[in-house]
Protein backbone atom coordinates (compact mmCIF):
# COMPACT_ATOMS: atom_id res chain seq x y z
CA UNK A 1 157.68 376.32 7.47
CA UNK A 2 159.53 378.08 4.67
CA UNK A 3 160.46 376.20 1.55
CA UNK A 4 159.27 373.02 2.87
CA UNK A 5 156.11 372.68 -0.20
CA UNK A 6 159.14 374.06 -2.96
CA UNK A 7 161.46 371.19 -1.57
CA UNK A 8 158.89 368.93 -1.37
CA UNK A 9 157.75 369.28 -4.97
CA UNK A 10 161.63 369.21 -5.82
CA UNK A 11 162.53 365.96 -4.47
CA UNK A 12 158.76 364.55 -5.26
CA UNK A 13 158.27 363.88 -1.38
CA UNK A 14 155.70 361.26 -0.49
CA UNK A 15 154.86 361.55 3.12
CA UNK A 16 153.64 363.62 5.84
CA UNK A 17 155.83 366.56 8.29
CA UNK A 18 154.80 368.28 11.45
CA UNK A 19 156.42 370.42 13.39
CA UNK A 20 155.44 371.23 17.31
CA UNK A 21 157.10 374.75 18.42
CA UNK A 22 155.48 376.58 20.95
CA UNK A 23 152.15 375.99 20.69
CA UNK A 24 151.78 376.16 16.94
CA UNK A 25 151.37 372.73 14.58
CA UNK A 26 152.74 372.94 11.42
CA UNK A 27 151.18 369.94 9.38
CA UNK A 28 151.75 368.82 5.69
CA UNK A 29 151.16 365.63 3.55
CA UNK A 30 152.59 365.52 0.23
CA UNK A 31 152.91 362.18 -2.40
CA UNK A 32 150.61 359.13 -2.05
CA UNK A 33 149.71 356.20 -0.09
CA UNK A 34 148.67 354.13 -2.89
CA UNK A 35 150.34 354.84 -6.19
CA UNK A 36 148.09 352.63 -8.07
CA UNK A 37 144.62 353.65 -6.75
CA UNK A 38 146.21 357.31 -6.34
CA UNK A 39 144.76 357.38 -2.20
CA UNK A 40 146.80 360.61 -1.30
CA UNK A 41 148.73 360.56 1.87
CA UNK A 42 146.92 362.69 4.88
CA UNK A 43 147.81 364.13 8.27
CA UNK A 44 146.54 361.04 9.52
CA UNK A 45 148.03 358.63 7.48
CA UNK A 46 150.27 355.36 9.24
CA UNK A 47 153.41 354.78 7.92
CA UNK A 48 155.90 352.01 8.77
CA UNK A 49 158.61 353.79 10.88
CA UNK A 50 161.41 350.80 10.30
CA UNK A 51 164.13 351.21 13.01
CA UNK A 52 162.43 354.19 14.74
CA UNK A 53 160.47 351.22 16.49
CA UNK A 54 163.32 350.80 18.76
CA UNK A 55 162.38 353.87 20.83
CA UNK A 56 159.26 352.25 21.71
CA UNK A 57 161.16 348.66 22.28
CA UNK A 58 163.06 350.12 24.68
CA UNK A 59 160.12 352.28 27.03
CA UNK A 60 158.50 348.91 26.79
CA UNK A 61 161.46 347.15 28.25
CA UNK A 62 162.05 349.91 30.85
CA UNK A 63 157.67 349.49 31.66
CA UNK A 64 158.21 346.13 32.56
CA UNK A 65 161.19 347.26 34.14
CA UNK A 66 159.23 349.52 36.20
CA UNK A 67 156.92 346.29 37.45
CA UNK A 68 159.64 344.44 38.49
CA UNK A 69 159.26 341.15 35.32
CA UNK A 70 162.66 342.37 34.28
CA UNK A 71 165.92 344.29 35.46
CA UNK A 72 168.35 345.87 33.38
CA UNK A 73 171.36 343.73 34.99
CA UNK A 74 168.86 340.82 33.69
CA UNK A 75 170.96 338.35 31.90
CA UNK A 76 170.08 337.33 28.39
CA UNK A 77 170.91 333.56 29.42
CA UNK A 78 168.48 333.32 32.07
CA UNK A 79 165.25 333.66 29.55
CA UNK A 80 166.66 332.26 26.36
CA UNK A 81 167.44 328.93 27.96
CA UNK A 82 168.91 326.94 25.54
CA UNK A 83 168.36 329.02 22.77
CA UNK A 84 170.74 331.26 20.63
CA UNK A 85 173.59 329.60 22.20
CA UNK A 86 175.97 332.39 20.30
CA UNK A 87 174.65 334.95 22.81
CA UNK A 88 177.15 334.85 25.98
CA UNK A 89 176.31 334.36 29.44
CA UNK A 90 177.45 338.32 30.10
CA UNK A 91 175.26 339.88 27.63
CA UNK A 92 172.51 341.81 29.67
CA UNK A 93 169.04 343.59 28.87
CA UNK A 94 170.85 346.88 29.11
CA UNK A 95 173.54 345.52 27.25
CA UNK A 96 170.98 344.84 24.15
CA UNK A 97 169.23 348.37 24.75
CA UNK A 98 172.73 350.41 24.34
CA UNK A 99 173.92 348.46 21.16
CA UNK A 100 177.01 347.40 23.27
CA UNK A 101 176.36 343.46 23.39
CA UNK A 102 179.16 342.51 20.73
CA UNK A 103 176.10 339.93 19.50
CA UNK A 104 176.05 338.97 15.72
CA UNK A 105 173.77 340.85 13.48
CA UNK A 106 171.10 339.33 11.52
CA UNK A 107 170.69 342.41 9.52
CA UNK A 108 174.20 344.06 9.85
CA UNK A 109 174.21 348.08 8.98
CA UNK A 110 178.25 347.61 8.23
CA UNK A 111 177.30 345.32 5.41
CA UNK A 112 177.87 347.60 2.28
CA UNK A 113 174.92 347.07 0.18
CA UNK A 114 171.75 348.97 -1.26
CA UNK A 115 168.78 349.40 1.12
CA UNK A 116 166.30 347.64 -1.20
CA UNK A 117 168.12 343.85 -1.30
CA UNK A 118 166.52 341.03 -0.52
CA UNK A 119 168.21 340.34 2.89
CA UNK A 120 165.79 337.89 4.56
CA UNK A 121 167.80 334.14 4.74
CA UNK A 122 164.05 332.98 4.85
CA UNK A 123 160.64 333.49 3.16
CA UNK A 124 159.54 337.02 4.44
CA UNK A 125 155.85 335.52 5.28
CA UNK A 126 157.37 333.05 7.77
CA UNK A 127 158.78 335.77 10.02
CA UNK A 128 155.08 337.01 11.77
CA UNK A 129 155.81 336.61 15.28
CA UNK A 130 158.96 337.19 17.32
CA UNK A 131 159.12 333.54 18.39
CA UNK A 132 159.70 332.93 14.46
CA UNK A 133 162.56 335.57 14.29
CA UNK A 134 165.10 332.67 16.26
CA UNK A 135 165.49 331.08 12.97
CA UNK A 136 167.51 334.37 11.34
CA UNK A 137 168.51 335.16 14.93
CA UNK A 138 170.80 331.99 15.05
CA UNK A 139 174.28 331.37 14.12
CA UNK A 140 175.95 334.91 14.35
CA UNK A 141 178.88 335.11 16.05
CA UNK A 142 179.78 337.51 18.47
CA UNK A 143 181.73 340.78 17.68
CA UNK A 144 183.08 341.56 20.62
CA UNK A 145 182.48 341.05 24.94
CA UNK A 146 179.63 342.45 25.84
CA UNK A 147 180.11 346.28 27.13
CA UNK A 148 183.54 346.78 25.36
CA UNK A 149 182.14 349.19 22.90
CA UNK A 150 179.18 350.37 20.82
CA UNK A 151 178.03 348.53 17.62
CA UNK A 152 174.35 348.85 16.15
CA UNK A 153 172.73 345.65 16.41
CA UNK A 154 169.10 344.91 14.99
CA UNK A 155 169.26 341.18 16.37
CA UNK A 156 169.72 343.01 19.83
CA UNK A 157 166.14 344.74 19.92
CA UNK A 158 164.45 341.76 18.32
CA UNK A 159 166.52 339.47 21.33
CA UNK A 160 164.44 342.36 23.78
CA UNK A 161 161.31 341.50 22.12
CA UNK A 162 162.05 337.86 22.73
CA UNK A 163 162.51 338.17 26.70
CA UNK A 164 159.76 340.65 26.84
CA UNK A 165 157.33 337.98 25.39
CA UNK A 166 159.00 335.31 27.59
CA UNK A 167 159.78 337.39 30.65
CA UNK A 168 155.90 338.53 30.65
CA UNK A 169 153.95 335.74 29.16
CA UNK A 170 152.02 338.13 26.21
CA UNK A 171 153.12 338.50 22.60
CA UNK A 172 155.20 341.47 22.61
CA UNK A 173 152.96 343.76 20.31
CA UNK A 174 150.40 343.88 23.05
CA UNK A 175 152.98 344.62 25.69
CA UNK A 176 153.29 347.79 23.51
CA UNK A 177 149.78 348.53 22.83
CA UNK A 178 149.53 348.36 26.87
CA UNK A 179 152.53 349.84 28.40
CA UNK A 180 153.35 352.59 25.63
CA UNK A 181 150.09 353.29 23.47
CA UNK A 182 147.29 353.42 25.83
CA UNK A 183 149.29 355.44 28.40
CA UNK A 184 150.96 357.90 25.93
CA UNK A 185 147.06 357.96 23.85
CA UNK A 186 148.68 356.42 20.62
CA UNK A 187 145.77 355.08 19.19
CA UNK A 188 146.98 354.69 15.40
CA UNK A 189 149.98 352.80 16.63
CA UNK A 190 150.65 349.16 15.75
CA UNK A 191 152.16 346.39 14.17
CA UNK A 192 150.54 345.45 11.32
CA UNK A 193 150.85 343.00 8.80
CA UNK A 194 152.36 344.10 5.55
CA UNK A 195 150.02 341.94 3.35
CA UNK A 196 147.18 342.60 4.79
CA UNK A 197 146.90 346.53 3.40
CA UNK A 198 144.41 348.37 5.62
CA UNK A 199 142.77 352.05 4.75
CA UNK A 200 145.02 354.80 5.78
CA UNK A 201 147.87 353.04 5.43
CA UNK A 202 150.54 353.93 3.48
CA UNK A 203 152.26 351.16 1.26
CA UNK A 204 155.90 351.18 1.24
CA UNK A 205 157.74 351.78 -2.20
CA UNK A 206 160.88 350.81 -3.66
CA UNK A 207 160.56 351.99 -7.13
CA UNK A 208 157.66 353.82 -9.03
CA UNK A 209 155.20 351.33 -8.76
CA UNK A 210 156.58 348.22 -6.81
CA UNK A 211 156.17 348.37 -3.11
CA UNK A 212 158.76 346.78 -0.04
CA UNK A 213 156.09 343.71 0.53
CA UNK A 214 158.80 341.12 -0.36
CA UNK A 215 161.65 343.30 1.24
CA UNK A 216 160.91 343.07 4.89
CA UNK A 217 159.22 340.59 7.56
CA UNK A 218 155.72 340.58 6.94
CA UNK A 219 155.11 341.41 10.42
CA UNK A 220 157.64 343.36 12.82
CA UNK A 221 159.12 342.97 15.89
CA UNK A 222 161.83 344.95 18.41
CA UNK A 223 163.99 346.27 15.76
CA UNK A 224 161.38 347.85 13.35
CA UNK A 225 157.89 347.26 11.57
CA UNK A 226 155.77 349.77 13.85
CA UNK A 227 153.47 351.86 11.99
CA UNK A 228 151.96 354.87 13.01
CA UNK A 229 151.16 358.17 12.36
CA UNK A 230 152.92 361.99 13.14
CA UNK A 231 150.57 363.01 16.02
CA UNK A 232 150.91 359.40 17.55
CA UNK A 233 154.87 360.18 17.47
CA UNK A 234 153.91 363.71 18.67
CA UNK A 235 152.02 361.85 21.61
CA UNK A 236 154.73 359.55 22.52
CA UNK A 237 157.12 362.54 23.14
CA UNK A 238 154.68 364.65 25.13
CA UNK A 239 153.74 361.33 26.82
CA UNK A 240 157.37 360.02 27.65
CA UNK A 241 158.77 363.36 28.84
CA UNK A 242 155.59 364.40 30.93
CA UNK A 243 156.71 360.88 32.88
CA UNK A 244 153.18 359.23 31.40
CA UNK A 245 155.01 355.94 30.46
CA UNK A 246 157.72 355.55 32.45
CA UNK A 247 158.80 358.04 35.64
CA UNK A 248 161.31 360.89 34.87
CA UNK A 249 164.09 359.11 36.46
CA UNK A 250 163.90 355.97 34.38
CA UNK A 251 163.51 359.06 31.25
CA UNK A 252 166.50 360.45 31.74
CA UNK A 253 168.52 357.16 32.28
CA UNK A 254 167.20 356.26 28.83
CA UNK A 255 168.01 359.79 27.31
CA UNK A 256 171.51 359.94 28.96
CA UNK A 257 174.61 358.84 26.81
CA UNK A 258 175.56 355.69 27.48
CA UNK A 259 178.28 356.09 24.08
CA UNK A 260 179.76 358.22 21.49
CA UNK A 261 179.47 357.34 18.17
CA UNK A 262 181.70 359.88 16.69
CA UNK A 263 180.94 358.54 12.68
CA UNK A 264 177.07 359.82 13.26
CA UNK A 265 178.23 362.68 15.60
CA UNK A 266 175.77 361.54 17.67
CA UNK A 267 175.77 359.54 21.25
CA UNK A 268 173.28 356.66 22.09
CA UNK A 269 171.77 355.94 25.27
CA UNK A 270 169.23 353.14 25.76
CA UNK A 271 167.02 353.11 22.67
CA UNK A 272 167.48 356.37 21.78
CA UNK A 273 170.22 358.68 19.59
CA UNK A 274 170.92 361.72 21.09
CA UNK A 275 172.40 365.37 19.72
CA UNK A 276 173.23 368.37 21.69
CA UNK A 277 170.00 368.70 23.59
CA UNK A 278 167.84 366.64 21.46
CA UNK A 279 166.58 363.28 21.59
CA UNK A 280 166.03 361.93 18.44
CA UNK A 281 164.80 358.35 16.48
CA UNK A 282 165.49 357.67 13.16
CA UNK A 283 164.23 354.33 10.72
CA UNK A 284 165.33 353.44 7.06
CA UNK A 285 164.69 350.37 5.02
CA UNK A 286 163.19 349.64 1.66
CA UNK A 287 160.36 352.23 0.99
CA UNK A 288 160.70 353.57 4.85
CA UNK A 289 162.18 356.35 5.92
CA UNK A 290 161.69 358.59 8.94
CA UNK A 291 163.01 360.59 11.62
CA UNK A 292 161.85 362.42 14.81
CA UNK A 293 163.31 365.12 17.27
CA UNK A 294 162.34 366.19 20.21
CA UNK A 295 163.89 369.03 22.17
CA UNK A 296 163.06 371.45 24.84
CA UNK A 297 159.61 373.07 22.99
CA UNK A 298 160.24 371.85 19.63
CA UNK A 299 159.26 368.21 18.42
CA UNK A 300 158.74 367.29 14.40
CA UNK A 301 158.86 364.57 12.76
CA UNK A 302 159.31 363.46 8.57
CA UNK A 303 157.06 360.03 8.09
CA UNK A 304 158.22 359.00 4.14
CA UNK A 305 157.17 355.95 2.46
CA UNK A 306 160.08 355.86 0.27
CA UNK A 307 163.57 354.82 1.28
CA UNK A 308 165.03 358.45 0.95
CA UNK A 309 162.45 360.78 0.80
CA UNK A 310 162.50 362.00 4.45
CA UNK A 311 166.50 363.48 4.21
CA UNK A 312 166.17 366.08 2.29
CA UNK A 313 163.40 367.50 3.86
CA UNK A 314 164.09 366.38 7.42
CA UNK A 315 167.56 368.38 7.20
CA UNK A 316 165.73 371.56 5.64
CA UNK A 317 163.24 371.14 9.03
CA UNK A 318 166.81 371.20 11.00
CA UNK A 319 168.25 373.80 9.71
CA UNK A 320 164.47 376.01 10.29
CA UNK A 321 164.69 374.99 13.75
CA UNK A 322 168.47 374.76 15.26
């Protein structure tokens, strides 16, 4: 890919690119996993993918879907119980998945503020399983009805993880494992706890030396904390478009645009941003950033384990393959 190693070594990228086109794999990793033990990043190192998570959130809501534990006219109401009492009685699965419930945001992206605050209204080590995520969840009030319009909505894809778990009975991280990794072959796909670092992993970092540990739940849910690596996000394309996961019809429901959002110049549909042709997922937090694309023959990918590293080389990538 030309220019990609000079802009690389320009912006000092840290992070790994590949590019799919017709039948060739272009793979690099620049920058390092671990800045203190200098472990250089690799092909097949796992990096946290932040908000790109909702992709798979949603095929895993659309799986069970598929078996009938769920619908997408599935109220809310009718698995939280008594819970979240904020959330209305309207407010619908498919509601959540389109980021058109009008529920409050725990973690609002209007808020104007730097990527790297501390957010978190509790300890980041109490957050480790979805059940746990009702205390931050709670006591946001409503934007708007549900369906009026589209607003981006974190607290909506960690509500999905919440009546996945319930809905099904199993903690939501193996739903994924079983309904989106083992069919799609993503074998270096998980959620993994961020103090517990594990061997090709790379830590996240929010300045030259100190790393996102204190930034973000220690252990993810339906709105982000995913890791995994660029062939595992290379699978899940081939996987999800070859009808592996999911069958084509419930694909292209997903991948259809469900709303404009003319200040990205994108449209949504259910999980997924959309452009022209392309179908596209995109995460960014402290010491995460990453985005994906996926159309017709082409599919890359920028995996960055700094908060900005992946623009700059993910809109050189665009520009190489529009």
């Amino acid at each position: 890919m030309e220019g990609i190693d000079a802009l690389a070594a320009e912006t000092g990228f840290s992070g790994v690119v590949r590019v799919d086109s017709g039948g060739r794999t272009f793979t690099r990793a620049y920058g390092f996993a671990h800045r203190g033990l200098r472990v250089p990043n690799t092909g097949g190192t796992r990096f946290a993918l932040a908000s790109g998570t909702k992709g798979v959130t949603a095929v895993t809501i659309a799986a069970l879907a598929e078996r009938g534990v769920l619908a997408l006219d599935t109220p809310a109401r009718a698995l939280l119980g008594d819970d979240l009492p904020l959330i209305g009685d309207a407010v619908t699965v498919e509601h959540l998945l389109a980021h058109r419930s009008g529920i409050g945001d725990y973690c609002d992206e209007e808020a104007d503020r730097p990527v790297t605050d501390h957010i978190l209204p509790v300890p980041v080590h109490e957050l480790a399983a979805t059940e746990d995520y009702l205390r931050v969840l709670d006591g946001h009030l409503s934007k708007f009805p549900p369906g009026q319009r589209f607003s981006y909505c974190n607290s909506g894809y960690v509500v999905l993880a919440l009546l996945a778990e319930r809905a099904a009975g199993r903690p939501f991280a193996d739903l994924v494992h079983d309904l989106v990794c083992v069919p799609a072959g993503m074998t270096d796909t998980a959620f993994l706890r961020s103090d517990e670092p594990a061997a090709g992993v790379a830590l996240g970092y929010v300045g030259e030396r100190r790393t996102n540990v204190f930034h973000l739940p220690v252990l993810g849910s339906g709105d982000g904390g995913i890791y995994s690596t660029a062939a595992d996000v290379h699978a899940f394309w081939t996987a999800l478009f070859a009808g592996r996961i999911v069958p084509p019809p419930r694909v292209r429901e997903m991948t259809a645009a469900h709303s404009d959002v003319p200040e990205e110049n994108l449209r949504y549909g259910l999980g997924f941003w959309l452009t022209g042709d392309a179908v596209q997922l995109e995460g960014y937090d402290a010491g995460v950033s990453f985005r994906t694309v996926h159309s017709g023959r082409t599919t890359w990918t920028v995996l960055s384990n700094t908060s900005e590293g992946a623009w700059p080389i993910a809109r050189r990538i665009a520009e190489l393959t529009a």
